[in-house]
C-alpha atoms as a PDB file:
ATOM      1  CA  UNK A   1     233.066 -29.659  28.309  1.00  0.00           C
ATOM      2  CA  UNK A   2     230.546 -29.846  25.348  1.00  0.00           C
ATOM      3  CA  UNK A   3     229.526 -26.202  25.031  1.00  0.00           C
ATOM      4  CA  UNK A   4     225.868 -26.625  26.071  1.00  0.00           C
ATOM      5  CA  UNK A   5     227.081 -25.833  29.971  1.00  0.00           C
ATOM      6  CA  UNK A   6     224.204 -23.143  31.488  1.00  0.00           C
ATOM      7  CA  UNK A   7     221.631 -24.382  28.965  1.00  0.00           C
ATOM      8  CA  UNK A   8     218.365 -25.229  30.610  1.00  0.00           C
ATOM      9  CA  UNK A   9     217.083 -28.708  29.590  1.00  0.00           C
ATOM     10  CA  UNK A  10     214.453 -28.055  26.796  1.00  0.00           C
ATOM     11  CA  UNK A  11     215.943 -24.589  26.021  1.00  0.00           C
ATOM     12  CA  UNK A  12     216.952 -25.621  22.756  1.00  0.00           C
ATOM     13  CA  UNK A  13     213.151 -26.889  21.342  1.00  0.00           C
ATOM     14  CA  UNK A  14     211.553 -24.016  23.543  1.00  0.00           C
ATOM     15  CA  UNK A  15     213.557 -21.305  21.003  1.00  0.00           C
ATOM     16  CA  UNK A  16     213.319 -23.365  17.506  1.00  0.00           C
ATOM     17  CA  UNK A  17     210.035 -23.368  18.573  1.00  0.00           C
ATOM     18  CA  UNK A  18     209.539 -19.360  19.193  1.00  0.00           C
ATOM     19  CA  UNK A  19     211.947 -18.898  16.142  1.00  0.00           C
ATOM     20  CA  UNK A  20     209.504 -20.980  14.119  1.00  0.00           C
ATOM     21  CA  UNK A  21     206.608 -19.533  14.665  1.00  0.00           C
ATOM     22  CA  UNK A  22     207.308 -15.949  14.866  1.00  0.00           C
ATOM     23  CA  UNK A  23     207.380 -15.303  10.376  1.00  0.00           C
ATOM     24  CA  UNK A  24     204.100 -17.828  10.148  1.00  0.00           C
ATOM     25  CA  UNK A  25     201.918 -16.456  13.013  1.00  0.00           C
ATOM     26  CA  UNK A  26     198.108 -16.291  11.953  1.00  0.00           C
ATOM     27  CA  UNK A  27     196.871 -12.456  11.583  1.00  0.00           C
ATOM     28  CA  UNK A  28     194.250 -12.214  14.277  1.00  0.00           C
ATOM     29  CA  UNK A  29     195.957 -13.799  17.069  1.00  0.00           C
ATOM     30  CA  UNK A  30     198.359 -10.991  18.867  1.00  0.00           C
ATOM     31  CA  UNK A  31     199.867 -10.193  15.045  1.00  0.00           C
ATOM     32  CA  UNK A  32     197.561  -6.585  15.238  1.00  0.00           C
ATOM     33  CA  UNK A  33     194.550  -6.199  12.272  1.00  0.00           C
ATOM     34  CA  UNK A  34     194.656  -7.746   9.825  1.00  0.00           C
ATOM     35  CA  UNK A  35     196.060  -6.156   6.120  1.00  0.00           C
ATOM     36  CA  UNK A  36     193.561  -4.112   4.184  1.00  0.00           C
ATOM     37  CA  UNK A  37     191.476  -3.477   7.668  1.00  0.00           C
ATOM     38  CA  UNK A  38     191.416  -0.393   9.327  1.00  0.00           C
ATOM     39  CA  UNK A  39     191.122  -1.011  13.354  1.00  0.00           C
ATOM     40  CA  UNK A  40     187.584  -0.833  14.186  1.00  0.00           C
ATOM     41  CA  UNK A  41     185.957  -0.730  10.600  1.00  0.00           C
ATOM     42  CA  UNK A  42     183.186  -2.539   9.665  1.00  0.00           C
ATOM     43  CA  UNK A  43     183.316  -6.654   9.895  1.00  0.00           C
ATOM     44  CA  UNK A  44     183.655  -8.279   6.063  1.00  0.00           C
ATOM     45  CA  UNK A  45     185.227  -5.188   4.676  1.00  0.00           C
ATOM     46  CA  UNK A  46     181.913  -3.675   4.003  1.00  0.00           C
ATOM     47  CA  UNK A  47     181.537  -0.008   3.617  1.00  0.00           C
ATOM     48  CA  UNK A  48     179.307   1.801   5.615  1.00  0.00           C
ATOM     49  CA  UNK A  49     177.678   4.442   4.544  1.00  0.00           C
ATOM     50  CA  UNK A  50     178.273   7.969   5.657  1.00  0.00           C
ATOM     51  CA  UNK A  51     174.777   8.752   6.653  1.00  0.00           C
ATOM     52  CA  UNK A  52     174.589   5.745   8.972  1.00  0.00           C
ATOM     53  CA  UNK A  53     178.131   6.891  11.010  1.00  0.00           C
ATOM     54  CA  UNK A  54     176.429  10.585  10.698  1.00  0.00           C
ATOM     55  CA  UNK A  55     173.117   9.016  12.458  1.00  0.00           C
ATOM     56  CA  UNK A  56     175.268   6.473  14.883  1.00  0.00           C
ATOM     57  CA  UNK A  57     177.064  10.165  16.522  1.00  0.00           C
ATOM     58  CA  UNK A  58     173.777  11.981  17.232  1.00  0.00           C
ATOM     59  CA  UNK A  59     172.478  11.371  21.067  1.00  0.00           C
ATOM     60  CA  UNK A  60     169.903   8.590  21.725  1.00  0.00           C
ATOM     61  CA  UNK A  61     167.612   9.319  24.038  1.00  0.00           C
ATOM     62  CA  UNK A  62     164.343   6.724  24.277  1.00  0.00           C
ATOM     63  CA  UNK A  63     161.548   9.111  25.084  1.00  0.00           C
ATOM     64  CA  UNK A  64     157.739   7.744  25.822  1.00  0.00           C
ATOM     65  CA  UNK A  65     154.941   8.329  23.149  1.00  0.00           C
ATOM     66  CA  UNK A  66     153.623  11.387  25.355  1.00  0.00           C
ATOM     67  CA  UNK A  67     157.674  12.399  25.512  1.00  0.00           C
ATOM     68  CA  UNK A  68     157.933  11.907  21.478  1.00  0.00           C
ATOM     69  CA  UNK A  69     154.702  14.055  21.430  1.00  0.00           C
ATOM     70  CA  UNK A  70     155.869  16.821  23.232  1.00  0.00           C
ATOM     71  CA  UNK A  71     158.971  17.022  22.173  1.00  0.00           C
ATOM     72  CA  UNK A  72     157.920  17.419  18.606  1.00  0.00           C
ATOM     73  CA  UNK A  73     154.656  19.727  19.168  1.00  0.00           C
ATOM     74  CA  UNK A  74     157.492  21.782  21.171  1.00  0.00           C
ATOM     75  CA  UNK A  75     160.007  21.862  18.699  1.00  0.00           C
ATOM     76  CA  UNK A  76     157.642  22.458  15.833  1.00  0.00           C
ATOM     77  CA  UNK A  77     156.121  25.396  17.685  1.00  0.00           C
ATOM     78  CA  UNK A  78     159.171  27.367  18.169  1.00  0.00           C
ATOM     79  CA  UNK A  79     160.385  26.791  14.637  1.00  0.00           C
ATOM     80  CA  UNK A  80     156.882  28.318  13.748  1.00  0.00           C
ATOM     81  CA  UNK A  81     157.842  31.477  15.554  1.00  0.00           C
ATOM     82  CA  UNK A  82     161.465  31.555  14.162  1.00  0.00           C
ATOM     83  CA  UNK A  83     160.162  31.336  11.061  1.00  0.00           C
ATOM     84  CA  UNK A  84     157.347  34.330  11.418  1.00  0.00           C
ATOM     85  CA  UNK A  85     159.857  36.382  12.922  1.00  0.00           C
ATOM     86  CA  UNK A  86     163.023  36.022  10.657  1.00  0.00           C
ATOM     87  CA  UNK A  87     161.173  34.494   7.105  1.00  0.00           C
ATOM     88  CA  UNK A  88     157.614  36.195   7.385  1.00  0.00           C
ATOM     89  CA  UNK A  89     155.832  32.701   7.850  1.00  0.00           C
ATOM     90  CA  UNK A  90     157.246  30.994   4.817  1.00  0.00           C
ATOM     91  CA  UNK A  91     155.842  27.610   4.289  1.00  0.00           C
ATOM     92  CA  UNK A  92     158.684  25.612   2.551  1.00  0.00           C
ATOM     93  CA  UNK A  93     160.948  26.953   5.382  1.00  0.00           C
ATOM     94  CA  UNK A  94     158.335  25.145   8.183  1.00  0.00           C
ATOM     95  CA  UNK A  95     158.055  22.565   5.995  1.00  0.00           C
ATOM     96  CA  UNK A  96     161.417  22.066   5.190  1.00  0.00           C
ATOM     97  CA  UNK A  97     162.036  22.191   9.193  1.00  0.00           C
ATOM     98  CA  UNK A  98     159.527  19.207   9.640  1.00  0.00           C
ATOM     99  CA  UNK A  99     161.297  16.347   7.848  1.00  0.00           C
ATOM    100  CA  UNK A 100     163.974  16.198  10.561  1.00  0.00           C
ATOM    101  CA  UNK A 101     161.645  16.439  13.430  1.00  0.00           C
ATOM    102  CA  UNK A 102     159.605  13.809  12.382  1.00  0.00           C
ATOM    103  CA  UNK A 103     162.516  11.740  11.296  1.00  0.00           C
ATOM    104  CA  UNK A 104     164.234  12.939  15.283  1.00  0.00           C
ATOM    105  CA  UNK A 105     160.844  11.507  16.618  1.00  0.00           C
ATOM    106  CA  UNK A 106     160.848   7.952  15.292  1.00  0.00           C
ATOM    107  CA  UNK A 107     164.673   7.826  15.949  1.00  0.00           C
ATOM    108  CA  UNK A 108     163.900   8.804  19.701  1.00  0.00           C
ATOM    109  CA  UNK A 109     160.807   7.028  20.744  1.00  0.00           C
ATOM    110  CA  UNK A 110     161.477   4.237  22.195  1.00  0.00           C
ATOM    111  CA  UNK A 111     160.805   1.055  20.846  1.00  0.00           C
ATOM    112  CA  UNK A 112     157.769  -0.145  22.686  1.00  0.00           C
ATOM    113  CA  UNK A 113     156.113   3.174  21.607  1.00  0.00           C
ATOM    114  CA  UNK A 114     156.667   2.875  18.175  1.00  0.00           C
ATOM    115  CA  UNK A 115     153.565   3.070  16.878  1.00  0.00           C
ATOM    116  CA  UNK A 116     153.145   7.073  18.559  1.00  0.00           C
ATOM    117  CA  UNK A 117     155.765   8.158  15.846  1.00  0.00           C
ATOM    118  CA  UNK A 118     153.087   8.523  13.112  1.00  0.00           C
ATOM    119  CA  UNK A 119     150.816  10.020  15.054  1.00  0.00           C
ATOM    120  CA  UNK A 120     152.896  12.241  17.320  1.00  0.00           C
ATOM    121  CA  UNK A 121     154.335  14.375  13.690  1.00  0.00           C
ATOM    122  CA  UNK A 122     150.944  15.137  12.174  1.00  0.00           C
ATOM    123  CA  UNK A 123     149.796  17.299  15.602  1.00  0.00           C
ATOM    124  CA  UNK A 124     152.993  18.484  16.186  1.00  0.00           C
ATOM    125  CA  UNK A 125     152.399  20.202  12.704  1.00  0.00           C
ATOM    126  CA  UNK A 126     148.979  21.465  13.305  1.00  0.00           C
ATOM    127  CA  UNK A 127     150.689  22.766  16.921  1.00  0.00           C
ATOM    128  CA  UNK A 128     153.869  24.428  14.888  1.00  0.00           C
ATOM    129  CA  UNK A 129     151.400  25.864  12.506  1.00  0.00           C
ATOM    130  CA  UNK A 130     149.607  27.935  14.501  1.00  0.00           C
ATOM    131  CA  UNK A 131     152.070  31.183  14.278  1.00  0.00           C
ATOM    132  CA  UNK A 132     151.951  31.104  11.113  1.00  0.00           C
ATOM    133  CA  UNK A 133     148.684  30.292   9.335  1.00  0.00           C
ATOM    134  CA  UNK A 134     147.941  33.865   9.779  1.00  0.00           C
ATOM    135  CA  UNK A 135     144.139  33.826  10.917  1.00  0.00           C
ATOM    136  CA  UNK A 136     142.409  36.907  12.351  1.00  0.00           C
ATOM    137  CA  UNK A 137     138.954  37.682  14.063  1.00  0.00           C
ATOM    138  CA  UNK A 138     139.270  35.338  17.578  1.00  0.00           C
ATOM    139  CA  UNK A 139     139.112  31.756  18.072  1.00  0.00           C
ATOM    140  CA  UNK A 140     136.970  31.059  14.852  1.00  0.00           C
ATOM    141  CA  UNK A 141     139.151  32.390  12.738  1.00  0.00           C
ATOM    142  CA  UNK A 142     142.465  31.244  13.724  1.00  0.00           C
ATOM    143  CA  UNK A 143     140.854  27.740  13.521  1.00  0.00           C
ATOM    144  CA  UNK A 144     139.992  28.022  10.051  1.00  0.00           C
ATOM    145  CA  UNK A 145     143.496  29.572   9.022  1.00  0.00           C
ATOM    146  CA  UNK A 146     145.007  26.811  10.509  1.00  0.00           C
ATOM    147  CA  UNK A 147     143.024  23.987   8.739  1.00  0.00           C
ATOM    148  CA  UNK A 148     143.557  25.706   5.751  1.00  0.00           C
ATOM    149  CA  UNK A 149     146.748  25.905   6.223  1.00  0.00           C
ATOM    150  CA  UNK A 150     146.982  22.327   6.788  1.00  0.00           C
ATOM    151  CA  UNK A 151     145.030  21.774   3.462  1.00  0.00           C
ATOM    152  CA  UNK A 152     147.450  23.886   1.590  1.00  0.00           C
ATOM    153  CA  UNK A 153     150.362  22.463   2.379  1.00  0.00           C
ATOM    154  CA  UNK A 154     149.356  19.146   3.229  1.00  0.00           C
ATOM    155  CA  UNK A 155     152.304  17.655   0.988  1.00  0.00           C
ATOM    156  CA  UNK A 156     154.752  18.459   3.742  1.00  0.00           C
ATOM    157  CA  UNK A 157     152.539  16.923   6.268  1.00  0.00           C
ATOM    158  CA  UNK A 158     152.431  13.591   4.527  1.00  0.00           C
ATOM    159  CA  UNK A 159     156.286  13.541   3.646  1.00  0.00           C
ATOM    160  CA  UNK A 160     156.961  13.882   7.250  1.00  0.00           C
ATOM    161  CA  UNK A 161     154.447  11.568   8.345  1.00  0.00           C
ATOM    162  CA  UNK A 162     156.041   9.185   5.735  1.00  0.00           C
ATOM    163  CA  UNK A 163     159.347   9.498   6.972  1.00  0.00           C
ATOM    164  CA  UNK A 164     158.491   8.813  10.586  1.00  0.00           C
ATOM    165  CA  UNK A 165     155.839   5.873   9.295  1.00  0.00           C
ATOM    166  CA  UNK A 166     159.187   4.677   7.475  1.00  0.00           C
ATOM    167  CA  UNK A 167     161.951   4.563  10.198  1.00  0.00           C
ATOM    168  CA  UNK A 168     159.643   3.175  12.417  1.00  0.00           C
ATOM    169  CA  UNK A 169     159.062   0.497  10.902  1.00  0.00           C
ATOM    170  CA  UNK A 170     162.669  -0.315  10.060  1.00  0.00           C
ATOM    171  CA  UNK A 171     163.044  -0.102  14.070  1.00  0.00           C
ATOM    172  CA  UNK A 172     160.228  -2.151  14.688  1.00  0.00           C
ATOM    173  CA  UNK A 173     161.393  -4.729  11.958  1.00  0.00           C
ATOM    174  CA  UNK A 174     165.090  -4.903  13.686  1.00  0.00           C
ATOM    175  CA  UNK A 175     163.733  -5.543  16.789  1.00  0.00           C
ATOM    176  CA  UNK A 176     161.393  -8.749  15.865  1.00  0.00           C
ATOM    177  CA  UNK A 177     164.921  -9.743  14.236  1.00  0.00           C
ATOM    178  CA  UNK A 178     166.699  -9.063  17.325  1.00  0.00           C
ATOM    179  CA  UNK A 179     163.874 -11.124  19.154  1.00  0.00           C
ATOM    180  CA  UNK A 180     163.937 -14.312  17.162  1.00  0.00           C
ATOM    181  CA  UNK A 181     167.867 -14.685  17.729  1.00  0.00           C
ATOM    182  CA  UNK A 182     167.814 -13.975  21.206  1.00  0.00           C
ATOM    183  CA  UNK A 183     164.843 -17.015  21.090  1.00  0.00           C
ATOM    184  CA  UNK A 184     166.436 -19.208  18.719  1.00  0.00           C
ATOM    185  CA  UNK A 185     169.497 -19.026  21.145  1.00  0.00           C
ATOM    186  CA  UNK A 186     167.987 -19.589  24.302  1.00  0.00           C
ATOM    187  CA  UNK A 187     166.203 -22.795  22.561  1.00  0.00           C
ATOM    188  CA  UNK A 188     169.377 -23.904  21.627  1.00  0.00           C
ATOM    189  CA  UNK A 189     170.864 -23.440  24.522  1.00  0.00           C
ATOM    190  CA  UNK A 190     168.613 -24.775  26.672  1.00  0.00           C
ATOM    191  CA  UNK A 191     168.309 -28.057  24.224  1.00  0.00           C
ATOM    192  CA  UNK A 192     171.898 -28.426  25.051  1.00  0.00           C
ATOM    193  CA  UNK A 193     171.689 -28.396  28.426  1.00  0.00           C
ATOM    194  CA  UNK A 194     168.397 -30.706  28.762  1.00  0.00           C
ATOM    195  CA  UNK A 195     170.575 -33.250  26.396  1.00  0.00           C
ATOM    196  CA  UNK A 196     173.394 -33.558  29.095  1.00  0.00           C
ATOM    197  CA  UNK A 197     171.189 -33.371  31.730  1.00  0.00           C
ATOM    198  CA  UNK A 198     169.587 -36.888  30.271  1.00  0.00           C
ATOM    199  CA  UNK A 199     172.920 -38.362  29.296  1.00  0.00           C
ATOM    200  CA  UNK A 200     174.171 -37.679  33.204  1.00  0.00           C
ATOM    201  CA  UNK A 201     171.702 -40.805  34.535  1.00  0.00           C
ATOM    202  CA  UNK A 202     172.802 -43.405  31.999  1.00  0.00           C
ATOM    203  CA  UNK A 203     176.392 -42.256  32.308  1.00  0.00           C
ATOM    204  CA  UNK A 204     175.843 -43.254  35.864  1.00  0.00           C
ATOM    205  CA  UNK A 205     174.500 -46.095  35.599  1.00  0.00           C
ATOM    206  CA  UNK A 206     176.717 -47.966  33.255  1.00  0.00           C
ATOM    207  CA  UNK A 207     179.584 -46.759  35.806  1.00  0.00           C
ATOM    208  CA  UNK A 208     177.788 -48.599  38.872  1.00  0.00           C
ATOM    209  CA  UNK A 209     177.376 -51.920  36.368  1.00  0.00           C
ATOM    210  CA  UNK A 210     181.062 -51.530  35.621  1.00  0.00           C
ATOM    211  CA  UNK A 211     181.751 -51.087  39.841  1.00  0.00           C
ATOM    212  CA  UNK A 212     179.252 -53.648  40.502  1.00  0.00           C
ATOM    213  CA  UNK A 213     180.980 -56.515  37.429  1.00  0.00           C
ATOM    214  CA  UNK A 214     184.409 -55.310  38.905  1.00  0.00           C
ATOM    215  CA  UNK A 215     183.154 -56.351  42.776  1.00  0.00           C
ATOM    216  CA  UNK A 216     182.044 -59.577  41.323  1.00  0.00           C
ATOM    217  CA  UNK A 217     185.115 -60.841  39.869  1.00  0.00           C
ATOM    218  CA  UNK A 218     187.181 -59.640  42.859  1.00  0.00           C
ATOM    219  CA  UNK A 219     185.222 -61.621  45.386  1.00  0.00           C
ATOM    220  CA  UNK A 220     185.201 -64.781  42.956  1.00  0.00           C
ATOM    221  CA  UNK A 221     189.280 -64.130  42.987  1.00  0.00           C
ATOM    222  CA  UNK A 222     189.218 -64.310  46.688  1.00  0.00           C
ATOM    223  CA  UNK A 223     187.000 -67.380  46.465  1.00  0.00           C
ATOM    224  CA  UNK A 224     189.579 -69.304  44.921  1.00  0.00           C
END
């Protein structure tokens, strides 16, 4: 008797081996994140910003240009009311109410409709304006109290024209981004495979020269 009775052949190297590589295992591979990582943060280490995780947890939706439209002429329009009803028709209130919509707009559209952001915000303002410009005597009058109300506080109008004009281009800019890698990858891919598919016939045929040479010196064999 030796001791090593009930030992499975091997057993020995298979545990020196799990011994040894338990203290020196790689982070990454089954060892959990790894140090100075949180699980799930942001690849590199890099920070993000709280305004990007606060934008990332608001709902998505991808709405059409006439969608963007009427959501924002809708939108703008009530707040006109709430704000003739509760702050008397204050213009820095509506104004102050338009910078999100516009920015809500661009965020929402979706991307092949792009382009109805900038132009969606401006009517929706005119539309949202309406309670509030404060015109009297019929249809002529309420027209001119609302394009002077647009003159008056056209700086509002611009900012949130600008701030929809802005994110949508940002979108639009991602997206030729996101276009170009998904081309660039396909081309390489498909180089790839168009490479292997060429190799294939020569591979072939130096195997039937080396079955053919092989043939040929087996016959001569038998010949002698």
């Amino acid at each position: 008797m030796t001791g090593r009775t009930g030992r499975a052949p091997g057993g020995a190297r298979v545990e020196r081996a799990a011994t040894a590589g338990t203290p020196g295992r790689a982070p990454g591979r089954g060892a959990g994140p790894a140090p100075g990582r949180r699980p799930g943060g942001p690849v590199g280490g890099r920070p993000v910003p709280p305004v990007v995780l606060a934008l990332r947890r608001l709902p998505a939706p991808r709405l059409t240009g006439l969608g963007a439209g009427l959501f924002a002429s809708a939108v703008m329009l009530v707040f006109g009311f709430l704000d003739l009803l509760l702050l008397d028709g204050s213009p820095v209130a509506y104004g102050l109410l338009f910078l999100p919509v516009s920015a809500l707009t661009a965020l929402w559209v979706r991307t092949a409709d792009l382009v109805t952001a900038p132009i969606a915000v401006p009517i929706a303002f005119a539309v949202g304006v309406l309670p509030i410009a404060g015109g009297t005597g019929g249809l002529g009058g309420q027209a001119m109290a609302v394009v002077t109300a647009l003159a008056v506080h056209a700086g509002w109008l611009y900012g949130g024209t600008l701030v929809a004009g802005l994110i949508a281009s940002v979108r639009k800019v991602r997206d030729m981004g996101r276009r170009q890698q998904r081309t660039r990858t396909a081309t390489g891919t498909s180089g790839g495979v168009g490479t292997t598919g060429a190799a294939d016939p020569v591979a072939k045929a130096a195997e039937a020269a080396k079955a053919a040479k092989t043939a040929k010196a087996t016959k001569a064999a038998k010949a002698r």
